[in-house]
Every structure is written in structure tokens, then in C-alpha cells.
PDB file of N, CA and C in Angstrom:
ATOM      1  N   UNK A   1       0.816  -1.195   0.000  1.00  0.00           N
ATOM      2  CA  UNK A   1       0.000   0.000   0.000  1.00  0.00           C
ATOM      3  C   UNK A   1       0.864   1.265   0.000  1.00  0.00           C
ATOM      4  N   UNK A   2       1.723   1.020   0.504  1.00  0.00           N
ATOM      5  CA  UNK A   2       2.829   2.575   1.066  1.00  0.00           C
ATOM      6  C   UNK A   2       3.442   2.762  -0.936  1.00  0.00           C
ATOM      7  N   UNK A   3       3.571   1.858  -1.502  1.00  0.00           N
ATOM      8  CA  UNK A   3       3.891   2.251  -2.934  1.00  0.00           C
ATOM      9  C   UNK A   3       3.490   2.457  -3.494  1.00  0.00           C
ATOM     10  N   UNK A   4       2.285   2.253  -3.693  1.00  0.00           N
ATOM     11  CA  UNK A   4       0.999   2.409  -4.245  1.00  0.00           C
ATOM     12  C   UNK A   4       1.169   3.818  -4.371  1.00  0.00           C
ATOM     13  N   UNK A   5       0.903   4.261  -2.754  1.00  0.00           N
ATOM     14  CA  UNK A   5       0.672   6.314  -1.963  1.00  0.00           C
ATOM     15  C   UNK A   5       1.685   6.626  -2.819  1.00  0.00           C
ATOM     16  N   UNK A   6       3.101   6.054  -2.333  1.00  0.00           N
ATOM     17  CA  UNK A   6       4.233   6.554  -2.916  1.00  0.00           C
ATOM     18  C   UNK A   6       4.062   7.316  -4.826  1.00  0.00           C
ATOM     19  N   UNK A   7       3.513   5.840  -5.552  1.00  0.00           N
ATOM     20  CA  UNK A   7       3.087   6.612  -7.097  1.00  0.00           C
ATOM     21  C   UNK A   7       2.221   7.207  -7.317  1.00  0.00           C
ATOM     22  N   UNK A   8       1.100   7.429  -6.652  1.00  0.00           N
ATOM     23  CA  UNK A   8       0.091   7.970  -6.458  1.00  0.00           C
ATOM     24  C   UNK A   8       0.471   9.594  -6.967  1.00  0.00           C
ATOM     25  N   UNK A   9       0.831   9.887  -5.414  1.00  0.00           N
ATOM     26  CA  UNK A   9       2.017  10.926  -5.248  1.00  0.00           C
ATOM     27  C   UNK A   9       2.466  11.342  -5.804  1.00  0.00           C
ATOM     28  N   UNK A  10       3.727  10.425  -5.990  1.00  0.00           N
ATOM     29  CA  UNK A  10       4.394  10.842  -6.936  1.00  0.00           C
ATOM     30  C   UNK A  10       3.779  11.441  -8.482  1.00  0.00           C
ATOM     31  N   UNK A  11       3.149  10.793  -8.812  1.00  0.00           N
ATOM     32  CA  UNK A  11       1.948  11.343 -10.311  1.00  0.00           C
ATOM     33  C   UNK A  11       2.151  12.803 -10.157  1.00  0.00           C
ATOM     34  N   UNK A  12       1.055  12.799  -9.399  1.00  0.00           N
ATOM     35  CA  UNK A  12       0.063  14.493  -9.166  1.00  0.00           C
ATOM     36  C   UNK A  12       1.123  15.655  -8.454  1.00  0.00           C
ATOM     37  N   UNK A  13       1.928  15.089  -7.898  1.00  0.00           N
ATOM     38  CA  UNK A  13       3.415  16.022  -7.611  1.00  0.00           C
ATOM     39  C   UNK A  13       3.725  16.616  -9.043  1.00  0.00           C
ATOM     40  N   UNK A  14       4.652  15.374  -9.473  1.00  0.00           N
ATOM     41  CA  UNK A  14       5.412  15.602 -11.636  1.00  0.00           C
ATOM     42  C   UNK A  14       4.021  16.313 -12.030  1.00  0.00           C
ATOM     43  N   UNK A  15       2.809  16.121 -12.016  1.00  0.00           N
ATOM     44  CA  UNK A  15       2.128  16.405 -13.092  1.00  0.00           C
ATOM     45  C   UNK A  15       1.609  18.166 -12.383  1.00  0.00           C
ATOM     46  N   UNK A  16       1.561  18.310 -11.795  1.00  0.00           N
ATOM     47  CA  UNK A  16       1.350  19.875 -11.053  1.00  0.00           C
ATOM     48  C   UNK A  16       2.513  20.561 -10.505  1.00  0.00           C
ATOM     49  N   UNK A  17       3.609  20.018 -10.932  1.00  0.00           N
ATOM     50  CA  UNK A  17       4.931  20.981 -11.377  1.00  0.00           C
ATOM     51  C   UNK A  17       5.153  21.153 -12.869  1.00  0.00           C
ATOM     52  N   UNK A  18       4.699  20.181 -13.392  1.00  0.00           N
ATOM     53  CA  UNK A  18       4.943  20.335 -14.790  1.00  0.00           C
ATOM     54  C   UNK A  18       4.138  21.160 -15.553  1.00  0.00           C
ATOM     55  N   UNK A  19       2.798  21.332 -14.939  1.00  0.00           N
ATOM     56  CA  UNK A  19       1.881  22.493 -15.266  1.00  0.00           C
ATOM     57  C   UNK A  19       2.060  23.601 -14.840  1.00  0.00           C
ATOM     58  N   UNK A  20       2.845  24.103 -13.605  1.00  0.00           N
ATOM     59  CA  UNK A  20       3.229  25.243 -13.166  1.00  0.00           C
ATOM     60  C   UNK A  20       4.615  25.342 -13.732  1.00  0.00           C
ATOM     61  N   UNK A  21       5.438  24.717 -14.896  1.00  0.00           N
ATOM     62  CA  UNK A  21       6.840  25.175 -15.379  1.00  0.00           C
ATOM     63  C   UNK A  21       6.651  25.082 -16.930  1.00  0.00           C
ATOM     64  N   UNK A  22       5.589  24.277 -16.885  1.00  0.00           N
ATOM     65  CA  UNK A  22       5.823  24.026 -18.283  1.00  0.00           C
ATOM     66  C   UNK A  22       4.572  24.031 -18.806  1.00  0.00           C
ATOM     67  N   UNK A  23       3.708  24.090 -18.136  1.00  0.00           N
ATOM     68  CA  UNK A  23       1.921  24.557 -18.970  1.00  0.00           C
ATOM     69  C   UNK A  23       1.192  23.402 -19.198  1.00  0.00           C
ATOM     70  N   UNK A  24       2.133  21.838 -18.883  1.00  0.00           N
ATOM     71  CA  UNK A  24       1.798  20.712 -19.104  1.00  0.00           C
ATOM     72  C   UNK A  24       2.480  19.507 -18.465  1.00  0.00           C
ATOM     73  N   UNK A  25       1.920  18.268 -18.527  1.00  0.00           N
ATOM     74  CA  UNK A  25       2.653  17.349 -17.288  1.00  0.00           C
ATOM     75  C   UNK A  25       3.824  17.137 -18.507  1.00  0.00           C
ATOM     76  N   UNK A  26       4.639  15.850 -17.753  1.00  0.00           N
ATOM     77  CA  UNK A  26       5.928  15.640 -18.241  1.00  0.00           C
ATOM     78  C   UNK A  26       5.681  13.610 -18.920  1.00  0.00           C
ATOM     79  N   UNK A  27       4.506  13.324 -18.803  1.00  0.00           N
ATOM     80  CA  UNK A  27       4.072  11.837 -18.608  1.00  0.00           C
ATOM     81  C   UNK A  27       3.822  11.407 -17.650  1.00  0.00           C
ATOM     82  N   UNK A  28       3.566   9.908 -17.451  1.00  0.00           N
ATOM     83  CA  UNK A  28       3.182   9.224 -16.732  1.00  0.00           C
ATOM     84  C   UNK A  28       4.357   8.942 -15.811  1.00  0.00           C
ATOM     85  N   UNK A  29       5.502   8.502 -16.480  1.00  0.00           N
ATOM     86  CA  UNK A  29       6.528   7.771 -15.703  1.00  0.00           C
ATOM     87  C   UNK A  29       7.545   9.595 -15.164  1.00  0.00           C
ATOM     88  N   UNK A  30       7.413   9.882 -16.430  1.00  0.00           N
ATOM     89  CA  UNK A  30       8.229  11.318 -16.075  1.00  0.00           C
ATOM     90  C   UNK A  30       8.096  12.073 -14.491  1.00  0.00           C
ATOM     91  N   UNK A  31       6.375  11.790 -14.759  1.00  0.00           N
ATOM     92  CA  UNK A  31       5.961  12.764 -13.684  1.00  0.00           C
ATOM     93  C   UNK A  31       6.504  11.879 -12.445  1.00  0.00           C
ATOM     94  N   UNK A  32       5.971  11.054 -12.248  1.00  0.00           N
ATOM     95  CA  UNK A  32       6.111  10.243 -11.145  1.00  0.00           C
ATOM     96  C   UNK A  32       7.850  10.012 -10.502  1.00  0.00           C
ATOM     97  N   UNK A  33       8.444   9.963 -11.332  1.00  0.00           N
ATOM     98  CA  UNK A  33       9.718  10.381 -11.209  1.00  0.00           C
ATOM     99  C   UNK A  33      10.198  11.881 -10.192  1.00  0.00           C
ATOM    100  N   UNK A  34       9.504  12.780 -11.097  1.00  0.00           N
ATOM    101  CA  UNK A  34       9.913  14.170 -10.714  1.00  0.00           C
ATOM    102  C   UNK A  34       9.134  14.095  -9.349  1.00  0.00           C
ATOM    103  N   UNK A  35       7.811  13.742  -9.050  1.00  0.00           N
ATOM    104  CA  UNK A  35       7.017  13.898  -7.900  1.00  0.00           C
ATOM    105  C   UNK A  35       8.261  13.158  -6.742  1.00  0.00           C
ATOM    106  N   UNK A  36       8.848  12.362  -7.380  1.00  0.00           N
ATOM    107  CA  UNK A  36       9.435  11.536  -5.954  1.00  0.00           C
ATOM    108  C   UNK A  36      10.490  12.304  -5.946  1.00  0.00           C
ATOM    109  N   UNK A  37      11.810  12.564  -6.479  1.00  0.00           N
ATOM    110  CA  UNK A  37      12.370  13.337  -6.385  1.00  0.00           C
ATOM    111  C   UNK A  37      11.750  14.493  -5.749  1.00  0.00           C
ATOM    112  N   UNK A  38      11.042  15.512  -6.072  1.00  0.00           N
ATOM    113  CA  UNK A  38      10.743  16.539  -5.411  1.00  0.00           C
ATOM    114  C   UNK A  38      10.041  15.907  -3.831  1.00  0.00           C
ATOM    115  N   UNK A  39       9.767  14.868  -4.188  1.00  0.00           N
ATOM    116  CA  UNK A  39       9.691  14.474  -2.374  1.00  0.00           C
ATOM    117  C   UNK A  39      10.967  14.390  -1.517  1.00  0.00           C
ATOM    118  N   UNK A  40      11.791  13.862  -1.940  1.00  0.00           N
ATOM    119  CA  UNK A  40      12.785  13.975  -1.453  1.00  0.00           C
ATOM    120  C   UNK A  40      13.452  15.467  -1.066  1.00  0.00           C
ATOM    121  N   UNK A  41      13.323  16.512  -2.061  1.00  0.00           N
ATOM    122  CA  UNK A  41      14.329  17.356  -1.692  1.00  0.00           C
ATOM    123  C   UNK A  41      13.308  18.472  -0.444  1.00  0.00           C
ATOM    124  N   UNK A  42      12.124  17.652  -0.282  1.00  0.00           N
ATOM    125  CA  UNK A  42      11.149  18.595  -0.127  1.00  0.00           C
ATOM    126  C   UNK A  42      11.217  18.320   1.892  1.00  0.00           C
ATOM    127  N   UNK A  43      11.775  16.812   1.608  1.00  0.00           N
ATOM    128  CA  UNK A  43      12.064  16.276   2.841  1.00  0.00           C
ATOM    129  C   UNK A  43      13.433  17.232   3.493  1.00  0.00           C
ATOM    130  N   UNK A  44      14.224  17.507   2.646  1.00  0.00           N
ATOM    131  CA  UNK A  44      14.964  18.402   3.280  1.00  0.00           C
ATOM    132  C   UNK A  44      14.600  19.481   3.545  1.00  0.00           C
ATOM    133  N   UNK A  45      14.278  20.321   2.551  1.00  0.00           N
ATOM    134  CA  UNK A  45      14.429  22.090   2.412  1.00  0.00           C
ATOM    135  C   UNK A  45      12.782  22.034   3.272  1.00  0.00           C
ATOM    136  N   UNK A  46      11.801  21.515   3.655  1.00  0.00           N
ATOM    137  CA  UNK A  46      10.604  21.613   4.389  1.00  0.00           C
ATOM    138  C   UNK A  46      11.281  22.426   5.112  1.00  0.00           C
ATOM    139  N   UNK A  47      11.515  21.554   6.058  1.00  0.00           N
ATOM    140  CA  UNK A  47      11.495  22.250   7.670  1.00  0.00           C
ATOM    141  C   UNK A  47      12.277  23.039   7.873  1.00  0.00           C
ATOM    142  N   UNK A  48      13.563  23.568   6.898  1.00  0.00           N
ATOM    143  CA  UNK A  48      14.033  24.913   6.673  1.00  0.00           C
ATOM    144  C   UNK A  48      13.451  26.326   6.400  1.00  0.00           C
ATOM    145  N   UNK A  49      12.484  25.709   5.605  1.00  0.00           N
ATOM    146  CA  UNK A  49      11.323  26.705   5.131  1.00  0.00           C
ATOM    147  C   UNK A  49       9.669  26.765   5.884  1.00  0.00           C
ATOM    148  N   UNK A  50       9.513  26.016   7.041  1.00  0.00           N
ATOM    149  CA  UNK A  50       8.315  25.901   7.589  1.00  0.00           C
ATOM    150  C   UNK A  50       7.636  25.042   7.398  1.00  0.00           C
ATOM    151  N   UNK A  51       7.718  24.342   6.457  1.00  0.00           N
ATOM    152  CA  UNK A  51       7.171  23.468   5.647  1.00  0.00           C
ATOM    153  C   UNK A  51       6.795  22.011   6.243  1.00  0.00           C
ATOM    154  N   UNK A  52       6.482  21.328   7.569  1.00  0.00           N
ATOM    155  CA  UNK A  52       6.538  20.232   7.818  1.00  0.00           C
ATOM    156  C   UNK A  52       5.248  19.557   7.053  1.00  0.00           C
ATOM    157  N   UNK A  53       6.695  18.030   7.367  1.00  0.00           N
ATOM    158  CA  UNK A  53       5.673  16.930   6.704  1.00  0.00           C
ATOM    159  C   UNK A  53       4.289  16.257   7.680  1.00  0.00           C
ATOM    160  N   UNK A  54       3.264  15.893   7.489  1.00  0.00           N
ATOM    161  CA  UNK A  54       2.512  15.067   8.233  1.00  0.00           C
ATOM    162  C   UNK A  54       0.844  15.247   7.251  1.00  0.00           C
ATOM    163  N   UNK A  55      -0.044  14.295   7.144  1.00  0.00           N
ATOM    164  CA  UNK A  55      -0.793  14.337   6.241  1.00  0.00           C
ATOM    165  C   UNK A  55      -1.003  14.636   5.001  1.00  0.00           C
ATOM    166  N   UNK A  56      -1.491  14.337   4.175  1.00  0.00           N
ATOM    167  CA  UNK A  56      -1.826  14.212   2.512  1.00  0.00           C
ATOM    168  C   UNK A  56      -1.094  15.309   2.119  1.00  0.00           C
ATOM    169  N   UNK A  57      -2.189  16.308   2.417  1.00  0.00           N
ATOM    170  CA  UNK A  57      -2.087  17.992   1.856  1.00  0.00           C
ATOM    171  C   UNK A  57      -0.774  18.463   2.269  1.00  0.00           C
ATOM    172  N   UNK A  58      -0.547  18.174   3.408  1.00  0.00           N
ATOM    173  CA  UNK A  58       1.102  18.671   3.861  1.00  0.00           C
ATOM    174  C   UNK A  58       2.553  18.333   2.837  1.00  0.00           C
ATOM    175  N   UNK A  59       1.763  16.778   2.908  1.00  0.00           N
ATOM    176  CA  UNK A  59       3.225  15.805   1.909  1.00  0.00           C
ATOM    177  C   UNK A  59       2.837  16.510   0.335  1.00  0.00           C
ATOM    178  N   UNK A  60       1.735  16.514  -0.237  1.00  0.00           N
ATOM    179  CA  UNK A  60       1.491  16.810  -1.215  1.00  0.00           C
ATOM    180  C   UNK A  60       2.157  18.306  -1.566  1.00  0.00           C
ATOM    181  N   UNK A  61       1.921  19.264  -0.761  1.00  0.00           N
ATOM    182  CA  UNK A  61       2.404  20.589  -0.933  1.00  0.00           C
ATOM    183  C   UNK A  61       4.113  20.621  -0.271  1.00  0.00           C
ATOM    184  N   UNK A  62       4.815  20.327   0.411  1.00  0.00           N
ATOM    185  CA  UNK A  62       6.017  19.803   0.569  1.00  0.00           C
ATOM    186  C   UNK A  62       6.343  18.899  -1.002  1.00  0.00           C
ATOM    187  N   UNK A  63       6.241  18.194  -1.422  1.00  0.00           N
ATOM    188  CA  UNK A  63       6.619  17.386  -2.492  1.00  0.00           C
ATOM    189  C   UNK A  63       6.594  18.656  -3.768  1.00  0.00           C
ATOM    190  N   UNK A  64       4.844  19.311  -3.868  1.00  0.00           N
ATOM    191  CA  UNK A  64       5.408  20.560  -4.794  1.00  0.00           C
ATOM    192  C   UNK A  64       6.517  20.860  -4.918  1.00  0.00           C
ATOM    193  N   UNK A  65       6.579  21.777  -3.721  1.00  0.00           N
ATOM    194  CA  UNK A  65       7.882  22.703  -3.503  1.00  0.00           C
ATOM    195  C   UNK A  65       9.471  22.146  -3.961  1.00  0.00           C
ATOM    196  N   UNK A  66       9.254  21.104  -3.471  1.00  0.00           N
ATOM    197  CA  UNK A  66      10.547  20.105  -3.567  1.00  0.00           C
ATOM    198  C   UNK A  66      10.789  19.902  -4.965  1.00  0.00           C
ATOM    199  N   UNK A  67       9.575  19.302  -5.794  1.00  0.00           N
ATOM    200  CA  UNK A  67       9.927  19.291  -6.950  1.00  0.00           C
ATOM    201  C   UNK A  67      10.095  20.373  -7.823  1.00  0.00           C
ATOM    202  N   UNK A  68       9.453  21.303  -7.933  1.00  0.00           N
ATOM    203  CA  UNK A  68       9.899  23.093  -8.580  1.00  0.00           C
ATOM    204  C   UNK A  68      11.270  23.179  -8.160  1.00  0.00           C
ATOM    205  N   UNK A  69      11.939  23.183  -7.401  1.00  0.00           N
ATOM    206  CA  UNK A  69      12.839  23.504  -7.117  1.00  0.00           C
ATOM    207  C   UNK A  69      13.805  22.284  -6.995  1.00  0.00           C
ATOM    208  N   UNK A  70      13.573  21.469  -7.710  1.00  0.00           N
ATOM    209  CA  UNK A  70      14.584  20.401  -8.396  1.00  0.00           C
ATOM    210  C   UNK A  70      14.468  20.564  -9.797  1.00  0.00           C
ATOM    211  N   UNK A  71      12.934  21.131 -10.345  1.00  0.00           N
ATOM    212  CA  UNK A  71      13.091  21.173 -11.837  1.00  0.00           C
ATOM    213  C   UNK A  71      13.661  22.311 -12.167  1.00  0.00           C
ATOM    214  N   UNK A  72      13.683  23.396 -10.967  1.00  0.00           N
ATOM    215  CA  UNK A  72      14.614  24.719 -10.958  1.00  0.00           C
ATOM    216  C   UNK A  72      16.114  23.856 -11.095  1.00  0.00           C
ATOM    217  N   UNK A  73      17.154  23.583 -10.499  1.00  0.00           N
ATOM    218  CA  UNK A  73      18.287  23.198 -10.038  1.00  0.00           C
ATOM    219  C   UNK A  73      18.665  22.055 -11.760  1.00  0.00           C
ATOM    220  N   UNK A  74      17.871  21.342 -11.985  1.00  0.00           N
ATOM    221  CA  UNK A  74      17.857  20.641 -12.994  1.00  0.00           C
ATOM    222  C   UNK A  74      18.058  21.460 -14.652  1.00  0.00           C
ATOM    223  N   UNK A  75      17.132  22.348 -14.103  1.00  0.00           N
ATOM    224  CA  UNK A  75      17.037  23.740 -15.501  1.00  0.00           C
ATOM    225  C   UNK A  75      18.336  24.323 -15.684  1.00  0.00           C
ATOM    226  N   UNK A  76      19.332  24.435 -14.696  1.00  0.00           N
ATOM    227  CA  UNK A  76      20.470  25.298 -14.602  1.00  0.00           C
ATOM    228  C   UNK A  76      21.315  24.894 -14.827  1.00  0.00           C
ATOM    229  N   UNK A  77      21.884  23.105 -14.883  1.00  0.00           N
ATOM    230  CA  UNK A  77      22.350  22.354 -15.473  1.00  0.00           C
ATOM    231  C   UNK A  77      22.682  21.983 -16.438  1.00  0.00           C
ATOM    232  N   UNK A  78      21.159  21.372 -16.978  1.00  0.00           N
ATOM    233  CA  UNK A  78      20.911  21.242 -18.515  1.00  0.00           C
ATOM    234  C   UNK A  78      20.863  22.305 -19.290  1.00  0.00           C
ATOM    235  N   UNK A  79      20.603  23.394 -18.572  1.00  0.00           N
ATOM    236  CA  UNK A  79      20.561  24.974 -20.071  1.00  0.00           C
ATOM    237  C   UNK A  79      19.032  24.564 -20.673  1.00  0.00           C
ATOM    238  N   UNK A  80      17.865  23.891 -20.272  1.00  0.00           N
ATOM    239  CA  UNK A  80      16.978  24.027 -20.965  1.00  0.00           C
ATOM    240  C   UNK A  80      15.867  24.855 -20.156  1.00  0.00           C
ATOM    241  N   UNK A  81      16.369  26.066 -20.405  1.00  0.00           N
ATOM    242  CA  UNK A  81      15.015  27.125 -19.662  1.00  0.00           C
ATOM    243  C   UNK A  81      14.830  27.610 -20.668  1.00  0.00           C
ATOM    244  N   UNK A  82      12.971  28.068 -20.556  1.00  0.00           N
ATOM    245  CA  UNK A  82      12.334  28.402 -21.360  1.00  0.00           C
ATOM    246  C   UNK A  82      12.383  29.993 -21.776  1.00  0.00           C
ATOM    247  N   UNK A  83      12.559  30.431 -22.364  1.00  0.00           N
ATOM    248  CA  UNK A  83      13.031  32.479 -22.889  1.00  0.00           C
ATOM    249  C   UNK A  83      11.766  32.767 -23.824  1.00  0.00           C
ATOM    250  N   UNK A  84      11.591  33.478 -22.780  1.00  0.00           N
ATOM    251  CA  UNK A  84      10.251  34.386 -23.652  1.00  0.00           C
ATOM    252  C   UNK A  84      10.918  35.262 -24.822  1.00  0.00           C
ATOM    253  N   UNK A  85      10.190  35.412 -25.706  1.00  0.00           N
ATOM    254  CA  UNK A  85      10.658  35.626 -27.239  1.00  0.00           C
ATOM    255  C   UNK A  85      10.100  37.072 -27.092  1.00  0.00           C
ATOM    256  N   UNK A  86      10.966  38.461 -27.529  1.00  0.00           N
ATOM    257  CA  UNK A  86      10.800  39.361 -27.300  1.00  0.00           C
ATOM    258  C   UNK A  86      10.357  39.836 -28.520  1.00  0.00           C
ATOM    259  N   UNK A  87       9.172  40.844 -28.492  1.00  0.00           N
ATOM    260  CA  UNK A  87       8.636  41.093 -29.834  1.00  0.00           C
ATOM    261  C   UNK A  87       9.461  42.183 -30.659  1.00  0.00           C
ATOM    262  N   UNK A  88       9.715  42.928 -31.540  1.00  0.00           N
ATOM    263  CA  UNK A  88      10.492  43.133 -32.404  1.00  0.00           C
ATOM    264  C   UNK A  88       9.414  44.734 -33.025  1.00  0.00           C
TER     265      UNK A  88
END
């Protein structure tokens, strides 16, 4: 059951960062990926930032954060940020 939560999670994490960076999810496996990752970093930087873990909505909004700011850290890496096209 705990893996189940875990992909669950993980999903709707990737897929509601990917709509707040990118206007759209990243896939199925993508997302779920990014959701866990951003759980993880979310497990750190939380309680730096106020952020504790405990129930759905808590882990769910902790995992956000975590993941934006891995797809931030990830963006700066790879060089693939998005540049608004300046009109002319």
C-alpha cells in the first residue's frame, strides 16, 4: 500500500509541477519520477522553510515545492530554460 501512496504521489506532484513550469505534465513515468524526487528534496528544504511533513495535503504541498525547485536546479544544469521571445 505505502507504494501504491508513494506513485500515487508521486503522479500528481510531476504532473502539477509540470503544469506550473511548463503549462503541461511531463508523462506518466516522467511525472512520477519528478514527484518523488521533489519528495525527497522537499524532505529536506521543508522544515528549513516551515514546511513540515505530516498528512496528505502537507506531503502533497512539501513534495510541490521540492519538486519546482529540483526542476529549478535541474534547468540550470541542462541549459533548458524556457526564454520568452521578445517582440520586435
Amino acid at each position: 500500500m505505502d507504494l501504491l501512496y508513494v506513485l500515487v504521489l508521486g503522479a500528481v506532484v510531476g504532473w502539477i509541477a509540470g503544469r506550473l513550469t511548463r503549462g503541461e505534465g511531463f508523462g506518466l513515468l516522467k511525472n512520477i519520477l519528478v514527484g518523488i524526487a521533489g519528495a525527497v528534496v522537499g524532505r529536506f528544504v521543508g522544515p528549513a522553510v516551515g514546511l513540515e511533513s505530516g498528512g496528505l495535503v502537507r506531503n502533497l504541498v512539501q513534495a510541490t515545492v521540492g519538486a519546482l525547485i529540483f526542476l529549478l536546479v535541474l534547468g540550470f544544469f541542462t541549459g533548458k530554460r524556457k526564454r520568452k521571445k521578445r517582440k520586435a
